[in-house]
Structure formats: structure tokens, C-alpha cells
PDB file of N, CA and C in Angstrom:
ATOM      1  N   UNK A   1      31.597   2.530  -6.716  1.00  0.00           N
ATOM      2  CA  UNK A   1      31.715   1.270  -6.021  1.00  0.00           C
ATOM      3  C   UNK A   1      30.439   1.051  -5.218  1.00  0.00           C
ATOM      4  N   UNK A   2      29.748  -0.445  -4.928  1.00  0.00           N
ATOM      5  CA  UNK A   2      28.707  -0.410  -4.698  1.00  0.00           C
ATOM      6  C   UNK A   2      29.252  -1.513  -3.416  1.00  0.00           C
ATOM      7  N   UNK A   3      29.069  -0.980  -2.040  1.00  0.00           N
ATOM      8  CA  UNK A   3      29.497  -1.429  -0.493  1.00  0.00           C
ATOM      9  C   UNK A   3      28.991  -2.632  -0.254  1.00  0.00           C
ATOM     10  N   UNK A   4      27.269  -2.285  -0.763  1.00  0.00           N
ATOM     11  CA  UNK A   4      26.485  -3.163  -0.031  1.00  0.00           C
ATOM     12  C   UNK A   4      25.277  -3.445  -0.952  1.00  0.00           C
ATOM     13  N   UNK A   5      24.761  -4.546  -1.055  1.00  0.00           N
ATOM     14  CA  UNK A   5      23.862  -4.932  -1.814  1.00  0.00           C
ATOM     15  C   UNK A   5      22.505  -4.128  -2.185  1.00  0.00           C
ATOM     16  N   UNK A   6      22.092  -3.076  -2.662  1.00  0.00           N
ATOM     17  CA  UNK A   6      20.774  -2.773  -2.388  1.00  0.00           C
ATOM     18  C   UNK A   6      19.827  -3.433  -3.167  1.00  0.00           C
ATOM     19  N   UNK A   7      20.102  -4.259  -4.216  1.00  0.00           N
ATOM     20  CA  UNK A   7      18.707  -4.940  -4.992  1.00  0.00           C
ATOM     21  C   UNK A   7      19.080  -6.214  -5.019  1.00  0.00           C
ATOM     22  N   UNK A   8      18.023  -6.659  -4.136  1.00  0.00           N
ATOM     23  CA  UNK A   8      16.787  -6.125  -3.544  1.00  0.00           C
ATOM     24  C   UNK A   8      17.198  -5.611  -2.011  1.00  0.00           C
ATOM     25  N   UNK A   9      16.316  -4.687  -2.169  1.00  0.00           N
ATOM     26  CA  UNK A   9      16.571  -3.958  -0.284  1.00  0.00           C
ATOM     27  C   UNK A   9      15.650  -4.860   0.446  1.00  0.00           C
ATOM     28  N   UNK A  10      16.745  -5.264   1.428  1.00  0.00           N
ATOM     29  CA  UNK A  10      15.581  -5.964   2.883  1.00  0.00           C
ATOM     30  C   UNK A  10      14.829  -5.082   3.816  1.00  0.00           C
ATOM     31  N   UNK A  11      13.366  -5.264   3.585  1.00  0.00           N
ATOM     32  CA  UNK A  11      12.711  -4.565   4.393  1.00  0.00           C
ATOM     33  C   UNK A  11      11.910  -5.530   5.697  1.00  0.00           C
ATOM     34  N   UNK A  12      12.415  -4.861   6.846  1.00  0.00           N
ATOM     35  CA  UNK A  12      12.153  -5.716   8.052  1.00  0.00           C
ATOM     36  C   UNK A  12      10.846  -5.128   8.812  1.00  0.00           C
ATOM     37  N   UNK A  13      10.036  -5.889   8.899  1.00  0.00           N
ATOM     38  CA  UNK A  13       8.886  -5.450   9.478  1.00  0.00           C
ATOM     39  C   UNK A  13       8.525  -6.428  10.824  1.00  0.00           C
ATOM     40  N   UNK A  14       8.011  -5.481  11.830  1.00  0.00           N
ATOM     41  CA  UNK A  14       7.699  -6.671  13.092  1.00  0.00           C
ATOM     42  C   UNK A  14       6.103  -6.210  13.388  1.00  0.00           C
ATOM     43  N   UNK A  15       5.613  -7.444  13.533  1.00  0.00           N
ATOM     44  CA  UNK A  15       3.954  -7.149  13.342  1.00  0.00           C
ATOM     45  C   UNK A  15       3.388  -8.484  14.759  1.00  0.00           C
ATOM     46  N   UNK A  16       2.249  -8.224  15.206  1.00  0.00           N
ATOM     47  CA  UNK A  16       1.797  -8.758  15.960  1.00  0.00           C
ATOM     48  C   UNK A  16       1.691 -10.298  15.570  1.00  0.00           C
ATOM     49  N   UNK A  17       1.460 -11.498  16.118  1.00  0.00           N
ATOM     50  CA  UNK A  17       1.826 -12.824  15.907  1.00  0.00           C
ATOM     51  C   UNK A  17       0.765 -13.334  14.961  1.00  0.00           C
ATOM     52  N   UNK A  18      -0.567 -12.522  15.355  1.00  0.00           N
ATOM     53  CA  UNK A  18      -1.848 -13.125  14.871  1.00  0.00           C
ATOM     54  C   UNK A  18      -1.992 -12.270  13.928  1.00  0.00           C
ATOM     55  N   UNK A  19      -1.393 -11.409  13.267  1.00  0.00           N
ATOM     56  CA  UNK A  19      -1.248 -10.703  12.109  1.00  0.00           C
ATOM     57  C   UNK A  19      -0.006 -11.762  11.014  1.00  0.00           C
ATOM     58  N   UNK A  20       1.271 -11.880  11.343  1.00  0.00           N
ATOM     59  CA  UNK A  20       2.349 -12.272  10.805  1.00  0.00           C
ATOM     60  C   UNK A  20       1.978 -13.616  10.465  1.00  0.00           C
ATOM     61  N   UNK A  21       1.034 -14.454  11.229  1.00  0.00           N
ATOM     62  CA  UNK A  21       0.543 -16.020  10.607  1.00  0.00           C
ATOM     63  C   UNK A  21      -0.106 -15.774   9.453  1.00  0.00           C
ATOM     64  N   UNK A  22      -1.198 -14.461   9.206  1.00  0.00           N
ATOM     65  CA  UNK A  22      -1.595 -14.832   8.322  1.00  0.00           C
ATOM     66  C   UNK A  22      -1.328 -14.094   6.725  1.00  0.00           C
ATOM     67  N   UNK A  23       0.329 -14.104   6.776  1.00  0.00           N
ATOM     68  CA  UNK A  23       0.792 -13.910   5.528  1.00  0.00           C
ATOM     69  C   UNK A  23       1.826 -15.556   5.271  1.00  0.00           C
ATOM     70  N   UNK A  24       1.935 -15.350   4.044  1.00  0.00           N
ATOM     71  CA  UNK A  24       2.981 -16.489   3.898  1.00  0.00           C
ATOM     72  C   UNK A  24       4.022 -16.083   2.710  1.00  0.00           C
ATOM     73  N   UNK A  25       5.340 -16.763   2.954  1.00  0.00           N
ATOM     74  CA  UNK A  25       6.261 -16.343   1.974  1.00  0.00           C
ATOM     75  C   UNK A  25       5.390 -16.152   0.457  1.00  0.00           C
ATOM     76  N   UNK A  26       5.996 -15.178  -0.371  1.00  0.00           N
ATOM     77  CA  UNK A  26       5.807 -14.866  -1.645  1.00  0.00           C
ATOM     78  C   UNK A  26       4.936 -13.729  -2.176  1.00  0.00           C
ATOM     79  N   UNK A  27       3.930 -13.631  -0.302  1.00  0.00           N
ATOM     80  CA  UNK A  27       2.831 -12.634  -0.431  1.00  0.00           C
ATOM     81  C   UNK A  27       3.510 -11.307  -1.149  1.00  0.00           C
ATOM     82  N   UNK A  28       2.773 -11.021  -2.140  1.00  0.00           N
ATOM     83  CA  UNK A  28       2.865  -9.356  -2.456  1.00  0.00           C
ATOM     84  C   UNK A  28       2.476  -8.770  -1.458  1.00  0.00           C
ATOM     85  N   UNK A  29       3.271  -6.870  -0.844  1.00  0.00           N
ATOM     86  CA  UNK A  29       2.699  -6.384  -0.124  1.00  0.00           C
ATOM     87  C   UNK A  29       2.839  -4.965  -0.860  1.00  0.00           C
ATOM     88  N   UNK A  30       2.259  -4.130  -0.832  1.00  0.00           N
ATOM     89  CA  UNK A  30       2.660  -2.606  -1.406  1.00  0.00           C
ATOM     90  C   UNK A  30       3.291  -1.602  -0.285  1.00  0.00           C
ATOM     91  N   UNK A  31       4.682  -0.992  -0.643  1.00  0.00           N
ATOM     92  CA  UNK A  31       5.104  -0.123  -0.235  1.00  0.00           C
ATOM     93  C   UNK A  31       5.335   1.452  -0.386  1.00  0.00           C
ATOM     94  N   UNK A  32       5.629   2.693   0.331  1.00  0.00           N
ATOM     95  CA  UNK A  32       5.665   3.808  -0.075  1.00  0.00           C
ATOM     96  C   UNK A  32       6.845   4.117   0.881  1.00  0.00           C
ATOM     97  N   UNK A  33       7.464   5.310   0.449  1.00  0.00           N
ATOM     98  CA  UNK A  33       8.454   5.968   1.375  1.00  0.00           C
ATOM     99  C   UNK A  33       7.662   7.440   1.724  1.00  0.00           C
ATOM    100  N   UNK A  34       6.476   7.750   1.627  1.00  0.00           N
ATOM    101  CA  UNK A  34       5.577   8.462   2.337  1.00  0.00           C
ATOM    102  C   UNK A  34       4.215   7.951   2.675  1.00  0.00           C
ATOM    103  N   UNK A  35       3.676   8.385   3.688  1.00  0.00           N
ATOM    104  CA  UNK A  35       2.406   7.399   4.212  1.00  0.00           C
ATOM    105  C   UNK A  35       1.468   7.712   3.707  1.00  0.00           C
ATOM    106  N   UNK A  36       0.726   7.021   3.245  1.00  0.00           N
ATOM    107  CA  UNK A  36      -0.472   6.751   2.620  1.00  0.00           C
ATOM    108  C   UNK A  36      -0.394   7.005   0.733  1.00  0.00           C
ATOM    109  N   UNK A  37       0.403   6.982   0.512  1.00  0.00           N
ATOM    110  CA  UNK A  37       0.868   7.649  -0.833  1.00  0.00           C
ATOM    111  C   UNK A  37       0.981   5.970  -1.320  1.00  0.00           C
ATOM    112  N   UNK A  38       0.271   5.379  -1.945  1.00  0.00           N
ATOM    113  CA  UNK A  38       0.211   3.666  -2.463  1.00  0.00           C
ATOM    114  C   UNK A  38       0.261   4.013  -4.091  1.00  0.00           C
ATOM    115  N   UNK A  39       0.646   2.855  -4.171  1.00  0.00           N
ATOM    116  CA  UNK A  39       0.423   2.343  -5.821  1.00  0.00           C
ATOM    117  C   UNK A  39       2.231   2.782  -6.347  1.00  0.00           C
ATOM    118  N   UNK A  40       2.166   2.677  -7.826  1.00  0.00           N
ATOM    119  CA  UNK A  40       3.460   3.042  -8.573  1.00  0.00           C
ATOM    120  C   UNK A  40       4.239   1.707  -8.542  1.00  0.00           C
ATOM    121  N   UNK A  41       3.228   0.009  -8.326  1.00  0.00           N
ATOM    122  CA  UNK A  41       3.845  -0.507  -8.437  1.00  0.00           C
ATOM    123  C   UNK A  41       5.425  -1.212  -7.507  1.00  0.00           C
ATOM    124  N   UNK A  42       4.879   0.034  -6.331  1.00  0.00           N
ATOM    125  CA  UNK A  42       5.968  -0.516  -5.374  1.00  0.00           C
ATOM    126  C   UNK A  42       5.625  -1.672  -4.310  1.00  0.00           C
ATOM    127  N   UNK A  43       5.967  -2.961  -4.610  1.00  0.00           N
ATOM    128  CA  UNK A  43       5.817  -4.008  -4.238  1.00  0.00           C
ATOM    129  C   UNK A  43       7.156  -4.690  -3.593  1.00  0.00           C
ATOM    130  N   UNK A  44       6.830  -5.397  -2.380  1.00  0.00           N
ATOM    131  CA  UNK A  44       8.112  -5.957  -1.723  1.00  0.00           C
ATOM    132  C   UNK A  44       7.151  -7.370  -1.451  1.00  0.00           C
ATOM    133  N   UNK A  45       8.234  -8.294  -1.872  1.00  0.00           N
ATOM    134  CA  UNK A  45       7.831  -9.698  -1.314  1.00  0.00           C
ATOM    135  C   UNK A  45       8.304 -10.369  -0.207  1.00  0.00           C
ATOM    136  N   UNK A  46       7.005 -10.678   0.673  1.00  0.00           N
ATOM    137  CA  UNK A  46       7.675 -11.835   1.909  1.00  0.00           C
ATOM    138  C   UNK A  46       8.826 -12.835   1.363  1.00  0.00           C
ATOM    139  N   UNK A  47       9.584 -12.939   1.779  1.00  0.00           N
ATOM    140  CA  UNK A  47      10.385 -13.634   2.090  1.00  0.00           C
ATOM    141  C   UNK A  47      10.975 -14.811   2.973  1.00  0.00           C
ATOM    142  N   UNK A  48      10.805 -13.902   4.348  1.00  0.00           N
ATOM    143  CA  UNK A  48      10.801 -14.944   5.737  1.00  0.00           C
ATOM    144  C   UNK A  48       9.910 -14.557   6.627  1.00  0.00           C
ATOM    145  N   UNK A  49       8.912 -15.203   7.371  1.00  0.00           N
ATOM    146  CA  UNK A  49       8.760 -14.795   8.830  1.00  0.00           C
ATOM    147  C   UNK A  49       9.335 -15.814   9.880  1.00  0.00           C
ATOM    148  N   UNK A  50       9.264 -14.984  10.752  1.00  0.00           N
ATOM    149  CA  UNK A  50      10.443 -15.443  11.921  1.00  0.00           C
ATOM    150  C   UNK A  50       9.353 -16.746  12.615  1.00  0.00           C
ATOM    151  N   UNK A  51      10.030 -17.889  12.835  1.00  0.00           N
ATOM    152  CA  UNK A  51       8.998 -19.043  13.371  1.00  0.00           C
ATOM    153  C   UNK A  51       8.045 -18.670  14.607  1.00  0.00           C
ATOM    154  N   UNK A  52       8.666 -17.481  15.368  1.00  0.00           N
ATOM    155  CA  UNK A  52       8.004 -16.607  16.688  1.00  0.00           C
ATOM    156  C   UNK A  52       8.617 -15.479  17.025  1.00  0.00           C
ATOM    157  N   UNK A  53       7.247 -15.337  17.959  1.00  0.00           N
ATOM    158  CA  UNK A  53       7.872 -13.934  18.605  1.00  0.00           C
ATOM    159  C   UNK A  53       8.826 -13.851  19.177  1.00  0.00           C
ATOM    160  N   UNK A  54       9.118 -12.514  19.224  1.00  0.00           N
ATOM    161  CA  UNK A  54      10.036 -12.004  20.566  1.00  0.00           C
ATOM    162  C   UNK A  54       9.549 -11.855  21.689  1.00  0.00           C
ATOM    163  N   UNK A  55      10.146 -12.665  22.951  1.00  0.00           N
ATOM    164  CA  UNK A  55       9.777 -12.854  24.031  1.00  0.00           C
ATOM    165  C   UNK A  55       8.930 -11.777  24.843  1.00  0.00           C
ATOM    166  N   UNK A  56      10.409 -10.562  24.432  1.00  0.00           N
ATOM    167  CA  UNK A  56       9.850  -9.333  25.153  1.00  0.00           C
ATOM    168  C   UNK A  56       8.910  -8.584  24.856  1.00  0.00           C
ATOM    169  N   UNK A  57       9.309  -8.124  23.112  1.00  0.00           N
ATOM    170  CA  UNK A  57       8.860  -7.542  22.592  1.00  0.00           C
ATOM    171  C   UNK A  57       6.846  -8.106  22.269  1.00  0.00           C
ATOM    172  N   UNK A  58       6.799  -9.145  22.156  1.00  0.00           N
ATOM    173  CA  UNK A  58       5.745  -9.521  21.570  1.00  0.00           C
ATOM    174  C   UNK A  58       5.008  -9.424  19.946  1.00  0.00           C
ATOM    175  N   UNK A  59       6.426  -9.124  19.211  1.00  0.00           N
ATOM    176  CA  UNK A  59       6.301  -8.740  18.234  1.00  0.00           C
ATOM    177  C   UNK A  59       7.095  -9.771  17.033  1.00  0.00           C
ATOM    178  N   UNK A  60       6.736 -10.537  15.734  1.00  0.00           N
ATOM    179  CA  UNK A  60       7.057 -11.554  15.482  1.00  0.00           C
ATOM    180  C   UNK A  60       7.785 -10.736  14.080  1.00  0.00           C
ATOM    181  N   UNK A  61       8.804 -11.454  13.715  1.00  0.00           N
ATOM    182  CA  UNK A  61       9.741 -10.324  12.116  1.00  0.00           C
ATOM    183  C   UNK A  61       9.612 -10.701  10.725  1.00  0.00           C
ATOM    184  N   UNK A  62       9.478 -10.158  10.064  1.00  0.00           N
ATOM    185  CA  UNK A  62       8.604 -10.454   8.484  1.00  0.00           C
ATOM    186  C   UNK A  62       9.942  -9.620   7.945  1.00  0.00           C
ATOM    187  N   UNK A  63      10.564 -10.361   6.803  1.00  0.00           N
ATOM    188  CA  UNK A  63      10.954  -9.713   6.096  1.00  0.00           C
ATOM    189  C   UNK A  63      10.591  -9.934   4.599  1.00  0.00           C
ATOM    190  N   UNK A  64      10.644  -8.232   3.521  1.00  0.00           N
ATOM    191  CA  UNK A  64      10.516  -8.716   2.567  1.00  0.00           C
ATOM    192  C   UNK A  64      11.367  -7.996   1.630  1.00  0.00           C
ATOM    193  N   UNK A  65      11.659  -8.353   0.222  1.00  0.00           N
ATOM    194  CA  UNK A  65      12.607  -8.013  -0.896  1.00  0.00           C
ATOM    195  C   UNK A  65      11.512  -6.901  -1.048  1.00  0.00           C
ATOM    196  N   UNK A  66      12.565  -5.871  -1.496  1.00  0.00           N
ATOM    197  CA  UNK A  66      12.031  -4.755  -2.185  1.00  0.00           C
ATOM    198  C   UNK A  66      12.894  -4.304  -3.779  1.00  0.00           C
ATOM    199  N   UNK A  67      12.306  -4.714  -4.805  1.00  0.00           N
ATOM    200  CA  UNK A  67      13.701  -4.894  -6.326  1.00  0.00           C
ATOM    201  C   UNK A  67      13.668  -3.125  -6.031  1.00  0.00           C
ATOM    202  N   UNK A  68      14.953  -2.833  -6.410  1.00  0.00           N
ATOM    203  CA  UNK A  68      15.341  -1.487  -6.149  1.00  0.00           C
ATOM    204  C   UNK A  68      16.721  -1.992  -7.799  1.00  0.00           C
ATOM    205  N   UNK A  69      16.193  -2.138  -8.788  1.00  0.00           N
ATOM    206  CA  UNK A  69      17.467  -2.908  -9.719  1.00  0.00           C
ATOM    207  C   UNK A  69      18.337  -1.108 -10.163  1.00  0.00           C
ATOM    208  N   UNK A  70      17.738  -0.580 -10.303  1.00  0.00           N
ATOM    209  CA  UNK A  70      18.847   1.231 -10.374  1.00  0.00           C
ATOM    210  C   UNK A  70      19.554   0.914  -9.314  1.00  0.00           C
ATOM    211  N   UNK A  71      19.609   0.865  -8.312  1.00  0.00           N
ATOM    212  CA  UNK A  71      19.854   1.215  -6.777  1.00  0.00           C
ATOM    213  C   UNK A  71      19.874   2.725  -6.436  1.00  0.00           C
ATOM    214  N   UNK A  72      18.273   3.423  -7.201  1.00  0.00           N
ATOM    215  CA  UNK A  72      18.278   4.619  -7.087  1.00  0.00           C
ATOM    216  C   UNK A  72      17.975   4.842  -5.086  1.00  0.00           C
ATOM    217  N   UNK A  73      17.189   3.550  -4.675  1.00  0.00           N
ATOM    218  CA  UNK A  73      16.688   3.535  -3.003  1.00  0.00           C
ATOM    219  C   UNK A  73      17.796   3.816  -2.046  1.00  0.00           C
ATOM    220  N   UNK A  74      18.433   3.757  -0.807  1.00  0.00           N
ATOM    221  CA  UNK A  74      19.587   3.673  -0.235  1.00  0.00           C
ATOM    222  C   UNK A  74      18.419   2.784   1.192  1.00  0.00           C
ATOM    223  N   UNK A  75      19.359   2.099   1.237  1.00  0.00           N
ATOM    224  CA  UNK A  75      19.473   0.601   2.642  1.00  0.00           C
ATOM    225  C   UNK A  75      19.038   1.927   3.351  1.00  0.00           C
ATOM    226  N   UNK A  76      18.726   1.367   4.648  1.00  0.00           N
ATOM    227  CA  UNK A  76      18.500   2.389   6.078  1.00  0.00           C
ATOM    228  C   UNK A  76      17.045   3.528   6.300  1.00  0.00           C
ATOM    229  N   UNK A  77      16.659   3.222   5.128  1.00  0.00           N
ATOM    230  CA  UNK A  77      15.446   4.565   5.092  1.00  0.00           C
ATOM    231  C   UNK A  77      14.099   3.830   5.902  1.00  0.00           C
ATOM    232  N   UNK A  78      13.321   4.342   6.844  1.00  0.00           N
ATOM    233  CA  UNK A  78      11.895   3.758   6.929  1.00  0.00           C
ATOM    234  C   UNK A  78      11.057   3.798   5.496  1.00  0.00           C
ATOM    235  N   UNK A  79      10.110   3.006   5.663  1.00  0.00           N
ATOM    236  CA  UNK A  79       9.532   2.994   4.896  1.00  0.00           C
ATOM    237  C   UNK A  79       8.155   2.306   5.438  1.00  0.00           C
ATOM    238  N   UNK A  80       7.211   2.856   4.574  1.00  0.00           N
ATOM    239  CA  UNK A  80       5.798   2.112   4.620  1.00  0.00           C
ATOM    240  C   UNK A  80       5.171   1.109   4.039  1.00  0.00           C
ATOM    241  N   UNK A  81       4.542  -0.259   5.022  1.00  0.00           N
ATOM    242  CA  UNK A  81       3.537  -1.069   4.446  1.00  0.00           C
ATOM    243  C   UNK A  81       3.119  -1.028   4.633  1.00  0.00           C
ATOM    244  N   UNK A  82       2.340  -1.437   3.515  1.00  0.00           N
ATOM    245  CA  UNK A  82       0.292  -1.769   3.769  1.00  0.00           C
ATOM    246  C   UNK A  82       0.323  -3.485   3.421  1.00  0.00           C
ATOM    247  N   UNK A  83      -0.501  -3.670   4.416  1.00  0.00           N
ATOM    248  CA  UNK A  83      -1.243  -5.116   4.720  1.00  0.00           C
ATOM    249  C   UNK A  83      -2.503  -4.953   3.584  1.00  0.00           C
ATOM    250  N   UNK A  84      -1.952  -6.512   3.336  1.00  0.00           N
ATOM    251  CA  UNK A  84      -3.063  -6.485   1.927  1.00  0.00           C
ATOM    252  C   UNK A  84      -4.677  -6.448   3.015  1.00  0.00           C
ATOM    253  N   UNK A  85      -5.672  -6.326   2.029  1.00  0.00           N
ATOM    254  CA  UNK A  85      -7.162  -6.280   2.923  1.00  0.00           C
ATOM    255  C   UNK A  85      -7.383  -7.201   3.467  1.00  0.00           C
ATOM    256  N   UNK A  86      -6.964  -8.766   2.709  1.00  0.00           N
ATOM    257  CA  UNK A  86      -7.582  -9.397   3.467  1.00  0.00           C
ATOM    258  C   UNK A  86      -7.083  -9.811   4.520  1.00  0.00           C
ATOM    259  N   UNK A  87      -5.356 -10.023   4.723  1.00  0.00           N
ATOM    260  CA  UNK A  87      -5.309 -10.131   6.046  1.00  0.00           C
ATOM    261  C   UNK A  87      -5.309  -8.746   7.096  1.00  0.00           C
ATOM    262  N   UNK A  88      -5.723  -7.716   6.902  1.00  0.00           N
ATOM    263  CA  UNK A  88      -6.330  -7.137   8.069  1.00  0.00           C
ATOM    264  C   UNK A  88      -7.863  -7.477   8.256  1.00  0.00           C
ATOM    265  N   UNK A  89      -8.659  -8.004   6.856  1.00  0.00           N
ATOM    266  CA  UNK A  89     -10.129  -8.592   7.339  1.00  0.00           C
ATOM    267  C   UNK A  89     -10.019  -9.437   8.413  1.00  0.00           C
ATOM    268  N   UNK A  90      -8.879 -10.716   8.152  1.00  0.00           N
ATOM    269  CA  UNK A  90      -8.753 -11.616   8.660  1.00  0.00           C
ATOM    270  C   UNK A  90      -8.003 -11.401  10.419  1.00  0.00           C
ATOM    271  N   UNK A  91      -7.359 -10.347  10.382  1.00  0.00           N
ATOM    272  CA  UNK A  91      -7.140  -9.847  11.845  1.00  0.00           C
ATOM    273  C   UNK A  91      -7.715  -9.090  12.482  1.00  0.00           C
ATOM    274  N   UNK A  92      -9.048  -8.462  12.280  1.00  0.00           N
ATOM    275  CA  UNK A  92     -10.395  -7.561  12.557  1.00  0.00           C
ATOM    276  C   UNK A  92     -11.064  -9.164  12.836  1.00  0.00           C
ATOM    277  N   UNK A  93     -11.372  -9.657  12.311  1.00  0.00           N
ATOM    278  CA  UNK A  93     -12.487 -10.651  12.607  1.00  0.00           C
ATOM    279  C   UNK A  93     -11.641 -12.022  13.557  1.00  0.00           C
ATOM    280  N   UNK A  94     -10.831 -12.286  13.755  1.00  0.00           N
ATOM    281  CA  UNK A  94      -9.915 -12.546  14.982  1.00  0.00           C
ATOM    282  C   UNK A  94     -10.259 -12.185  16.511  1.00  0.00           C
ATOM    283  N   UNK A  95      -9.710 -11.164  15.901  1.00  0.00           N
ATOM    284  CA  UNK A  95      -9.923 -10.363  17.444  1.00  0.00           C
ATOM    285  C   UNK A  95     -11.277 -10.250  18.178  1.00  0.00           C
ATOM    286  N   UNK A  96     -12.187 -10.604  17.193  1.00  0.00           N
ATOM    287  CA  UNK A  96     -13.501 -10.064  18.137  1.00  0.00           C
ATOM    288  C   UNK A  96     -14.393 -11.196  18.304  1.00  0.00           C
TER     289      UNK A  96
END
């Protein structure tokens, strides 16, 4: 019996404001469930970002699909993204 939806798994990410503008729904991003370990095709797509931050936090919420179609993944695990290059070019040259 399958509880809860895992494909696609929602992966929730909260990223600084002037980072999170400059993705937009559909962006490919590459993921790993160990750090720095890229590629194999593991790709999660934006989906939503949140219209703003969190007050407190200062931190704005990106979510994206991750196809998991086995449902070999299980909901709840961290996991790692990488920001495509250019928007960290584009948030390096921002800032300064």
C-alpha cells in the first residue's frame, strides 16, 4: 500500500531572496542525496517560489518535483542542490 504520494517527491528549499528571484518555475536544478556527488541525471524541477520572504527568517521557499516513478526514494530524507552556474554568477555579481 502506498500512504503517500512519492512521485514526484516535493523538495523544499529556502534560499536567500536575491538568489530565489533569479530562478523561475520549470528551471532544471541537479540533485544528490550525498554532497557533492552530481550528475546520474538527478534533476528536480522548480515548481513554485513563494511570492516572499519570511519575515523572520529572511529566507524565501522554492519548491521543486523530484520524478522518483519506482518510489525507490522515501519523502523525509535531506537532500542536496546545486544552483545552476549561472544563477550563482548572477548572485556573486549582485552582491558586489
Amino acid at each position: 500500500m502506498v500512504v503517500v504520494q512519492n512521485d514526484p517527491l516535493l523538495v523544499e528549499v529556502n534560499l536567500k531572496p536575491e538568489v530565489a528571484h533569479l530562478l523561475k518555475v520549470g528551471d532544471k536544478l541537479q540533485t544528490s542525496y550525498k554532497a557533492k556527488e552530481w550528475g546520474g541525471g538527478r534533476e528536480a524541477a522548480v515548481s513554485y517560489i513563494a511570492p516572499s520572504a519570511d519575515a523572520g527568517a529572511g529566507l524565501q521557499t522554492v519548491h521543486l518535483e523530484l520524478p522518483n516513478p519506482d518510489n525507490k526514494d522515501d519523502s523525509g530524507l535531506q537532500i542536496y542542490v546545486q544552483l545552476p552556474a549561472s544563477v550563482v554568477a548572477a548572485a556573486q555579481a549582485a552582491a558586489k
